[in-house]
PDB file of N, CA and C in Angstrom:
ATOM      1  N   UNK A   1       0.841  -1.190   0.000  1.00  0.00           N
ATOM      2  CA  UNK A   1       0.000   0.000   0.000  1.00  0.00           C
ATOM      3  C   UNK A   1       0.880   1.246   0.000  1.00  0.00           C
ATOM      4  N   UNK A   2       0.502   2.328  -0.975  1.00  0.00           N
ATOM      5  CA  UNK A   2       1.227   3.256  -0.731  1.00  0.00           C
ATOM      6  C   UNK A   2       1.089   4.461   0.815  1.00  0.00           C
ATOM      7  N   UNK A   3       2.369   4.279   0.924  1.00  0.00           N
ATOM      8  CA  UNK A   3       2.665   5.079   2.227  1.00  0.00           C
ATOM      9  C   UNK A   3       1.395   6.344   2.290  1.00  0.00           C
ATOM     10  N   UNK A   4       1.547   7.232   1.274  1.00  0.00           N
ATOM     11  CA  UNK A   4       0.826   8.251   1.654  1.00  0.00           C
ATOM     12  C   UNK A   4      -0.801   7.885   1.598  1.00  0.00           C
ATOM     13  N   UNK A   5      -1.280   7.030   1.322  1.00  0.00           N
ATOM     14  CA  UNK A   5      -2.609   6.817   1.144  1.00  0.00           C
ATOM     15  C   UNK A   5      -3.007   6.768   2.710  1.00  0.00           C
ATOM     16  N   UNK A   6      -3.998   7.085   2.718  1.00  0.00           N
ATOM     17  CA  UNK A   6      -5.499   7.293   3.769  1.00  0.00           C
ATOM     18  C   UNK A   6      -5.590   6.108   3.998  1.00  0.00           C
ATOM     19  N   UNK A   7      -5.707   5.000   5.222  1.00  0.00           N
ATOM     20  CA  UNK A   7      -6.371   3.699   5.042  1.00  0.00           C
ATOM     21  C   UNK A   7      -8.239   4.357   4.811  1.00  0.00           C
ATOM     22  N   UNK A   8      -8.295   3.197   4.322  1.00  0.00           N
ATOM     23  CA  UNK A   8      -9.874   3.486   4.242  1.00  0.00           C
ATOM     24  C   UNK A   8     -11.116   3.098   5.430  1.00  0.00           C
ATOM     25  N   UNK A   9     -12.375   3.832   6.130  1.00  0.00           N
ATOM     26  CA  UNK A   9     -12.488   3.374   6.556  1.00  0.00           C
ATOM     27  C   UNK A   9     -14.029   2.343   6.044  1.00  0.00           C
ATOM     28  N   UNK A  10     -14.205   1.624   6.919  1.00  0.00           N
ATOM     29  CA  UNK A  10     -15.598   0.426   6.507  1.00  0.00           C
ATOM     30  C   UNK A  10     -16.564   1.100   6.953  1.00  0.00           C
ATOM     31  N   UNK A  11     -17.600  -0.156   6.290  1.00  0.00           N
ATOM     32  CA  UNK A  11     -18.956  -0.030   7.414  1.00  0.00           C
ATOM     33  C   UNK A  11     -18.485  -0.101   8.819  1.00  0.00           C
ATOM     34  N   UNK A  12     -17.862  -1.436   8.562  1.00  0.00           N
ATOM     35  CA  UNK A  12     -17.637  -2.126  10.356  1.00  0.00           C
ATOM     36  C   UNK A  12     -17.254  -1.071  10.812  1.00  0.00           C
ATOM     37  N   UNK A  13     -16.292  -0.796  10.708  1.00  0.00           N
ATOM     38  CA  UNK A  13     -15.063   0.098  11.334  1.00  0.00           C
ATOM     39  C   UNK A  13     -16.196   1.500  11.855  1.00  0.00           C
ATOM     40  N   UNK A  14     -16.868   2.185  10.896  1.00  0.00           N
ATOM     41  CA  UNK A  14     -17.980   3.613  11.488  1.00  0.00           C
ATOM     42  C   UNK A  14     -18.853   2.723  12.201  1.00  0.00           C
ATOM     43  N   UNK A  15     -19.291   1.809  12.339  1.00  0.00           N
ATOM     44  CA  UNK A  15     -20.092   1.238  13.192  1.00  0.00           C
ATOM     45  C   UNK A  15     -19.788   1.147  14.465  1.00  0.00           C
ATOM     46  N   UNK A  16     -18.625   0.423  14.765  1.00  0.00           N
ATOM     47  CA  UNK A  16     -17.844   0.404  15.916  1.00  0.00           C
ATOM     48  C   UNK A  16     -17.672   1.980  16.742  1.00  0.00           C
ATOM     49  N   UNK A  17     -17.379   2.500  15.974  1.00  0.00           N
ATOM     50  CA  UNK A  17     -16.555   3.948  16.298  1.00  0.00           C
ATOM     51  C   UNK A  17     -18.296   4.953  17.045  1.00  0.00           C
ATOM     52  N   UNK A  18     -19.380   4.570  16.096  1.00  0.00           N
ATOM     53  CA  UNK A  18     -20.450   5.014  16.303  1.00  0.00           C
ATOM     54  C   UNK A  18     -21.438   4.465  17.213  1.00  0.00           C
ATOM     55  N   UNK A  19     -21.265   3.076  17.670  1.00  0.00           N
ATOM     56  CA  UNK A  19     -21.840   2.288  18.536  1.00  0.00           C
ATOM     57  C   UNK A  19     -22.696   2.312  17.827  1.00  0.00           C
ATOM     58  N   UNK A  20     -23.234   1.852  16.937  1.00  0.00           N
ATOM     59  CA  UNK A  20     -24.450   0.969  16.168  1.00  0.00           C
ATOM     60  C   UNK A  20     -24.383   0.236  14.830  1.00  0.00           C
ATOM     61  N   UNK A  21     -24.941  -0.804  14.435  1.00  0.00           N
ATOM     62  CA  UNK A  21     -24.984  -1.861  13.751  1.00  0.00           C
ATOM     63  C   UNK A  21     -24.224  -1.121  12.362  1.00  0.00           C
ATOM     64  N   UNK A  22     -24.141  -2.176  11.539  1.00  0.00           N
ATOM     65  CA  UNK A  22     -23.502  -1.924  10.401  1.00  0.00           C
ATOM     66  C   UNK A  22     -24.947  -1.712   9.356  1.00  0.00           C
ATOM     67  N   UNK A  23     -25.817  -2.400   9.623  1.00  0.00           N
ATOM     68  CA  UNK A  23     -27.180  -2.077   8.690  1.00  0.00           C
ATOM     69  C   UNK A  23     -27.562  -0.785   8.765  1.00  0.00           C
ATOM     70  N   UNK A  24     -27.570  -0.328  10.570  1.00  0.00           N
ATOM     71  CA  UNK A  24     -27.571   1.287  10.834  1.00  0.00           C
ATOM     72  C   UNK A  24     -26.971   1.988  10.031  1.00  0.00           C
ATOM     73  N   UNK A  25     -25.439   2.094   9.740  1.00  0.00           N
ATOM     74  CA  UNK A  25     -24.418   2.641   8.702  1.00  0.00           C
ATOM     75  C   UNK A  25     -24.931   2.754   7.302  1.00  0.00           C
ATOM     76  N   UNK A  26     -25.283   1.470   7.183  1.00  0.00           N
ATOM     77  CA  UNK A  26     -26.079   1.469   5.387  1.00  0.00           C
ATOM     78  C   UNK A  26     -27.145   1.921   5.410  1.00  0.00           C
ATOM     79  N   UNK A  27     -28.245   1.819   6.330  1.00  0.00           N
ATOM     80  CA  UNK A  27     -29.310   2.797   6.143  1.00  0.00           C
ATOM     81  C   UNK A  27     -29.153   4.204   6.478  1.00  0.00           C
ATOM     82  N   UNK A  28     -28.178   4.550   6.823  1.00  0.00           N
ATOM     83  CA  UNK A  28     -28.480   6.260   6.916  1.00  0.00           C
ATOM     84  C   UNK A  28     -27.392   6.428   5.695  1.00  0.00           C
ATOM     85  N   UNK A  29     -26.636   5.328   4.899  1.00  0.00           N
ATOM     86  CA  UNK A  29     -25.814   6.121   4.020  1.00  0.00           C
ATOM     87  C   UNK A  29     -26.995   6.214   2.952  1.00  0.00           C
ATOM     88  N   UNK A  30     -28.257   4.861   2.923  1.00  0.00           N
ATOM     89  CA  UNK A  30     -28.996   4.996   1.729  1.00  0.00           C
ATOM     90  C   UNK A  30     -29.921   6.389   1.945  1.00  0.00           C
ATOM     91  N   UNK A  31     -30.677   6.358   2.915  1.00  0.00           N
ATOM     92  CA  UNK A  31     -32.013   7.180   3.341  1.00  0.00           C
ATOM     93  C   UNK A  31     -31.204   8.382   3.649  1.00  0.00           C
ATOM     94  N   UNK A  32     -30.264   9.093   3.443  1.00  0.00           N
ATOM     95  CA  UNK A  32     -29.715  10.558   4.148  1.00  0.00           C
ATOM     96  C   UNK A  32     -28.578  10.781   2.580  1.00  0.00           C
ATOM     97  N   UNK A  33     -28.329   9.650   1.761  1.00  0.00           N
ATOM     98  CA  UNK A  33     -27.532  10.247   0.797  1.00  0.00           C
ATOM     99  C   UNK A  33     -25.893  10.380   1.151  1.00  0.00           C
ATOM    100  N   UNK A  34     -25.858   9.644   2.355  1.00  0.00           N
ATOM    101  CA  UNK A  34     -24.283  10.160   2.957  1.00  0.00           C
ATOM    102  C   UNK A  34     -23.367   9.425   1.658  1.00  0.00           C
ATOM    103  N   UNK A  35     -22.323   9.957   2.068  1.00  0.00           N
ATOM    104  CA  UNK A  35     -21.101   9.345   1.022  1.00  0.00           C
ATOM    105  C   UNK A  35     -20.630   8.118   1.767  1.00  0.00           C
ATOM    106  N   UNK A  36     -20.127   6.913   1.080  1.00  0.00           N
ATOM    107  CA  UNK A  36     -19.829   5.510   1.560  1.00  0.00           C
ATOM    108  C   UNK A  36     -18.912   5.515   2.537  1.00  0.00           C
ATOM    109  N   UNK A  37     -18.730   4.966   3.196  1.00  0.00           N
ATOM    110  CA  UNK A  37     -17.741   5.142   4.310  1.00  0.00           C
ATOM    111  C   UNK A  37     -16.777   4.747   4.026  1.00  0.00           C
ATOM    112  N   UNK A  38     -16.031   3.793   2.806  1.00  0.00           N
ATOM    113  CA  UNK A  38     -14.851   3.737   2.397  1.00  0.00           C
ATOM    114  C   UNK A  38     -14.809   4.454   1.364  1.00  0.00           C
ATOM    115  N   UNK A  39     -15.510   5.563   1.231  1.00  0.00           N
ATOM    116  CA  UNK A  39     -14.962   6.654  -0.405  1.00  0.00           C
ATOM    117  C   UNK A  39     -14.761   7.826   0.427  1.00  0.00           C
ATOM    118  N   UNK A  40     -15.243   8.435   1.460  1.00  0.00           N
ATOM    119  CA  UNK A  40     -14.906   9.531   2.254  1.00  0.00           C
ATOM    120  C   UNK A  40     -14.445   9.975   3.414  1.00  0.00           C
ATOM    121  N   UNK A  41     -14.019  11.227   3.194  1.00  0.00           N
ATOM    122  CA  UNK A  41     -13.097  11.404   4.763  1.00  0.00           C
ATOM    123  C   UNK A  41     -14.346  12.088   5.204  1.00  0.00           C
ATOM    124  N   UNK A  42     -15.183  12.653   4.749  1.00  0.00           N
ATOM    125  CA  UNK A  42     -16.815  12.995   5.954  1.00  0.00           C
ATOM    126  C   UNK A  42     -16.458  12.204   6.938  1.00  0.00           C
ATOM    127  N   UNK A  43     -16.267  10.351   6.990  1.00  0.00           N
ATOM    128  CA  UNK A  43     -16.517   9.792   7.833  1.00  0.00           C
ATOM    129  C   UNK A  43     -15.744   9.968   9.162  1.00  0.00           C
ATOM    130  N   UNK A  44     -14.319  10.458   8.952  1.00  0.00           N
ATOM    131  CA  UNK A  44     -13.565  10.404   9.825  1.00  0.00           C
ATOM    132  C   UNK A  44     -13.459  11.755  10.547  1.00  0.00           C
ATOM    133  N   UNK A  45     -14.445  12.545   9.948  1.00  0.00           N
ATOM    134  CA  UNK A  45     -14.724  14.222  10.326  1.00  0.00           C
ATOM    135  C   UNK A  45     -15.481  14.038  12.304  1.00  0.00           C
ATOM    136  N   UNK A  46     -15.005  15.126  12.560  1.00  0.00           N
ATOM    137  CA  UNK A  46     -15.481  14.940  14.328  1.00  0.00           C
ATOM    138  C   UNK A  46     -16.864  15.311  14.440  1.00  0.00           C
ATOM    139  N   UNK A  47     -17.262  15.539  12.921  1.00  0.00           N
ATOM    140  CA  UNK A  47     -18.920  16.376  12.286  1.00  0.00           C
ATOM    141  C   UNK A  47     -19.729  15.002  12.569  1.00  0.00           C
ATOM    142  N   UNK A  48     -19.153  13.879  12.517  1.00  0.00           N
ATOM    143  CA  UNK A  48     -19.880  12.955  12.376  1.00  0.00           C
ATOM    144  C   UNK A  48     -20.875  12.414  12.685  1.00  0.00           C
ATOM    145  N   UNK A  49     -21.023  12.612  14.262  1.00  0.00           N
ATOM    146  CA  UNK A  49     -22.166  12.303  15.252  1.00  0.00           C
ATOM    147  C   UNK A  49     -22.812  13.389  15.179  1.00  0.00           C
ATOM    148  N   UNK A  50     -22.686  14.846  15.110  1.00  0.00           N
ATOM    149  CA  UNK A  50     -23.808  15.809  15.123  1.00  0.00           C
ATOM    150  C   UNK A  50     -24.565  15.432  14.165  1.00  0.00           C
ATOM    151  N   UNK A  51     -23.427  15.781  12.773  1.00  0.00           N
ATOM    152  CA  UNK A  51     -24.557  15.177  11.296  1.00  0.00           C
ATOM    153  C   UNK A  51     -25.822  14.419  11.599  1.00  0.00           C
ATOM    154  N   UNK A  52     -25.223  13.392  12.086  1.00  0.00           N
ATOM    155  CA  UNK A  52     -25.965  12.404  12.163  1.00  0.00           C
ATOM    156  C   UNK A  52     -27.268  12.196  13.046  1.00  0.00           C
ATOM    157  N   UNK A  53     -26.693  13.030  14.051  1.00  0.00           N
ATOM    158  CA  UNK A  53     -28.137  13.057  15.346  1.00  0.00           C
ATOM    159  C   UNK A  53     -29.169  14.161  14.400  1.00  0.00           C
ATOM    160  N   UNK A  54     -28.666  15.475  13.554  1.00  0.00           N
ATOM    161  CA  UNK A  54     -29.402  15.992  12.870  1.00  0.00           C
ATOM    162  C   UNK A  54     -30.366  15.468  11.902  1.00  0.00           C
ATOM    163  N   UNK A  55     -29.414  14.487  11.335  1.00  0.00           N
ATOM    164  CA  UNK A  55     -30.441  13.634  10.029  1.00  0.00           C
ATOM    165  C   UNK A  55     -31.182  12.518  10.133  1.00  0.00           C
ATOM    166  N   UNK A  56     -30.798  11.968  11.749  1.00  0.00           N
ATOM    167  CA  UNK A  56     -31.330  10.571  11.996  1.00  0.00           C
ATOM    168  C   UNK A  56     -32.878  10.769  12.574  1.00  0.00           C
ATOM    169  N   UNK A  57     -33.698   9.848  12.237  1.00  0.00           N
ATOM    170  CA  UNK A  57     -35.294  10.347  12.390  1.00  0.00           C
ATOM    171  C   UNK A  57     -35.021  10.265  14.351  1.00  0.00           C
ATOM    172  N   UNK A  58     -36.437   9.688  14.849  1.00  0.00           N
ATOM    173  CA  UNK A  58     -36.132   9.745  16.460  1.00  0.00           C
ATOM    174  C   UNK A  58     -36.279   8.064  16.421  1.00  0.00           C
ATOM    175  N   UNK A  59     -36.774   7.453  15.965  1.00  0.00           N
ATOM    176  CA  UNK A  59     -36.171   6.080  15.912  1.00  0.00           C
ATOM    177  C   UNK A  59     -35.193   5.745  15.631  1.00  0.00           C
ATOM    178  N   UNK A  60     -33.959   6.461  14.709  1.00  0.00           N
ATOM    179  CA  UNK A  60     -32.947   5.976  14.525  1.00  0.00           C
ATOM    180  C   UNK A  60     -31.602   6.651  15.630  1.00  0.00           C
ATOM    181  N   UNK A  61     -32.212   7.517  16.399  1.00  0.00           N
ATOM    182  CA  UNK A  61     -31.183   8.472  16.808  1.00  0.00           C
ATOM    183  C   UNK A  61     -30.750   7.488  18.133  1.00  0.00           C
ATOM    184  N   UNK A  62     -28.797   8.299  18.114  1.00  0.00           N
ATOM    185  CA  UNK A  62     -28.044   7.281  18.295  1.00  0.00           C
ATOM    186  C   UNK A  62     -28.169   7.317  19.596  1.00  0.00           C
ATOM    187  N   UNK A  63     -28.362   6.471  20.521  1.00  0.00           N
ATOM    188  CA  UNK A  63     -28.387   6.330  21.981  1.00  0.00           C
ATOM    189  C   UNK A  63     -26.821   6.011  22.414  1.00  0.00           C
ATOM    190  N   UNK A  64     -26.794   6.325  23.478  1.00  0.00           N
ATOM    191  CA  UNK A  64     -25.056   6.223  24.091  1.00  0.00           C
ATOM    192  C   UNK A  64     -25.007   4.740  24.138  1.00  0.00           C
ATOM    193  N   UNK A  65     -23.967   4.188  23.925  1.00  0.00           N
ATOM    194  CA  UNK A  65     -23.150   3.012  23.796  1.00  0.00           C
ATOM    195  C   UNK A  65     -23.536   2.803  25.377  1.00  0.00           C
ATOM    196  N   UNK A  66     -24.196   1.758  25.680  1.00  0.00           N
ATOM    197  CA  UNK A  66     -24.199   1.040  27.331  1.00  0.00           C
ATOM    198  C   UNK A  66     -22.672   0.804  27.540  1.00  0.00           C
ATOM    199  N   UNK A  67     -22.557   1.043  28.816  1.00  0.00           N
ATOM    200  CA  UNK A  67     -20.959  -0.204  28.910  1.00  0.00           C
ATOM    201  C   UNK A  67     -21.170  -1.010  30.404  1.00  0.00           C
TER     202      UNK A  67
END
């Protein structure tokens, strides 16, 4: 892999990072238009979770990770 390249990131990988499913990930990339999570750096933006609590309906909105 070239040195300067970006690794890319996944579904899995924003899932993890976001505490919710990977289907979660694909449905808000289909239903919100987001860009794929391995074609953009949106994903790795600190915008990420606001975006998202903005665009996510109230059924989908992200509840804190239990631990």
């Amino acid at each position: 892999m070239d040195p300067l390249q970006k690794p890319k990131l996944r579904e899995d990988e924003v899932a993890y990072v976001l505490h919710i499913s990977k289907e979660a990930v694909a449905s808000l990339v289909r239903k919100h238009e987001l860009p794929p999570p391995d074609r953009e750096r949106f994903w790795r933006s600190a915008d990420i979770r606001a975006y998202l609590y903005r665009k996510a309906s109230p059924r989908e909105t992200l509840a804190p990770h239990p631990r």
